[in-house]
Protein backbone atom coordinates (compact mmCIF):
# COMPACT_ATOMS: atom_id res chain seq x y z
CA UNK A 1 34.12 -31.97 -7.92
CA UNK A 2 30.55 -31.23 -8.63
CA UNK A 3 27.78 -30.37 -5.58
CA UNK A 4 24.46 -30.63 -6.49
CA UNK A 5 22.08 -27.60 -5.78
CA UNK A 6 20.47 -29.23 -3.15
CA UNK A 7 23.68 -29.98 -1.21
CA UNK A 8 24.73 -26.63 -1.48
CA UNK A 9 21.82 -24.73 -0.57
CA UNK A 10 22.23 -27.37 2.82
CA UNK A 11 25.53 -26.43 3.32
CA UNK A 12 24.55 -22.38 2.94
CA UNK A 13 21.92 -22.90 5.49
CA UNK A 14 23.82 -25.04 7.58
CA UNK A 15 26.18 -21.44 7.60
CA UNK A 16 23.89 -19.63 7.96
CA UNK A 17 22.28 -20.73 11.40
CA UNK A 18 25.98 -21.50 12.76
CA UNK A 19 26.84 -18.19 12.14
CA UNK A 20 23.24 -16.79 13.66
CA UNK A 21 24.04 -19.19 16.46
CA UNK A 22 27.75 -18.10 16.66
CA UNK A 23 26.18 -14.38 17.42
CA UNK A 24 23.73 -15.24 20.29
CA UNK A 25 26.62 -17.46 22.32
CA UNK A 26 27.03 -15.02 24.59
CA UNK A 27 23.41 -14.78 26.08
CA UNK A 28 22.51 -11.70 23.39
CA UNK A 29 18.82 -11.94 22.80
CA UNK A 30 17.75 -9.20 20.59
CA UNK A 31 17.32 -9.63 16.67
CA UNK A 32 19.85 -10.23 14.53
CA UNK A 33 20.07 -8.48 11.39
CA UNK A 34 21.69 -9.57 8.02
CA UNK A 35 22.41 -6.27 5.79
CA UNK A 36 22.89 -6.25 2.00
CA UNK A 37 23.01 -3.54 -0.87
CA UNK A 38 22.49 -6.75 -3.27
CA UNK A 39 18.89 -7.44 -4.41
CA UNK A 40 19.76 -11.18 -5.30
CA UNK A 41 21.60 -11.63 -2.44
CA UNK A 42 18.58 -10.79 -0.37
CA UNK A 43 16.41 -12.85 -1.71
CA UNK A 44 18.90 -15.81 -0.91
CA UNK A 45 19.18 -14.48 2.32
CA UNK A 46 15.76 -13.83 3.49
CA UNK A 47 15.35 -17.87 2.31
CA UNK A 48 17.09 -18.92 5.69
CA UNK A 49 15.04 -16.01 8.08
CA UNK A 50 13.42 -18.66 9.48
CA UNK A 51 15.96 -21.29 10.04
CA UNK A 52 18.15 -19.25 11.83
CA UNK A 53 16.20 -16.61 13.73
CA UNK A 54 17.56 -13.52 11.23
CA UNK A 55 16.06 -11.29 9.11
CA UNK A 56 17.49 -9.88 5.92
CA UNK A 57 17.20 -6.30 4.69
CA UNK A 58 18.88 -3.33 2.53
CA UNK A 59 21.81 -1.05 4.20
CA UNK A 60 19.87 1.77 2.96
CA UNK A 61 16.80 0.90 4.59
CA UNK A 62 18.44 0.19 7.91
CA UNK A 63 19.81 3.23 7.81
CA UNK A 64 16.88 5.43 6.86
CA UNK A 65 15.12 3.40 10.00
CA UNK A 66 17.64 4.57 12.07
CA UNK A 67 17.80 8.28 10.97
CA UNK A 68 14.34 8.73 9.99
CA UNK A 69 12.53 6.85 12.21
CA UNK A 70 9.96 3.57 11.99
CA UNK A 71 7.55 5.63 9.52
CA UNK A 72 10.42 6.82 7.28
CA UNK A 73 8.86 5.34 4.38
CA UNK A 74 5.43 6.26 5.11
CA UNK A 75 6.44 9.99 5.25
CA UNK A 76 8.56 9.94 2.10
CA UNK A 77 5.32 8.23 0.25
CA UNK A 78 3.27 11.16 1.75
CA UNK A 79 6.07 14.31 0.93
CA UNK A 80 6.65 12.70 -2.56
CA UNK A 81 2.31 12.65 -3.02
CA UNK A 82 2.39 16.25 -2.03
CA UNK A 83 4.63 17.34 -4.71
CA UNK A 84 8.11 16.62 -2.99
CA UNK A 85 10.30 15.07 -5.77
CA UNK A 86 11.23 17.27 -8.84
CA UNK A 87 10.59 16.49 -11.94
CA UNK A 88 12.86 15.84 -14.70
CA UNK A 89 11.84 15.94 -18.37
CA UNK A 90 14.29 15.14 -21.20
């Protein structure tokens, strides 16, 4: 049996909400997160964000949120600027 793109990327969305849906049955009203380590699977993922009321992000960056704070990024920019990554010549 064959499915056309378009019928699958339905049925994905379709998923995707029911599952989104599935997680906020129980009154919970805070964001729900969808966590990858796959670069094309985020960009598949962030296609339904606003469908379903998710967002879509990187494991690692989740984590260094939650370890590092909000401004993680902006301070590893600024420590990396200021000489804070080695360098390696071959």
């Amino acid at each position: 049996m064959c499915i056309s793109a378009g019928r699958l990327n339905f049925m994905r969305r379709v998923r995707h909400t029911g599952g989104a849906k599935a997680l906020r049955a129980d009154g919970f009203a805070g964001p729900v997160k969808i966590l990858t380590s796959c670069p094309s699977c985020l960009q598949g993922l962030a296609r339904y964000d606003d469908d379903s009321g998710t967002s879509a992000d990187y494991i690692v960056v989740e984590m260094a949120r939650a370890l590092l704070g909000p401004d993680w990024m902006k301070n590893f920019v600024q420590a990396a600027n200021a000489g804070g990554i080695e360098r390696v010549l071959l």
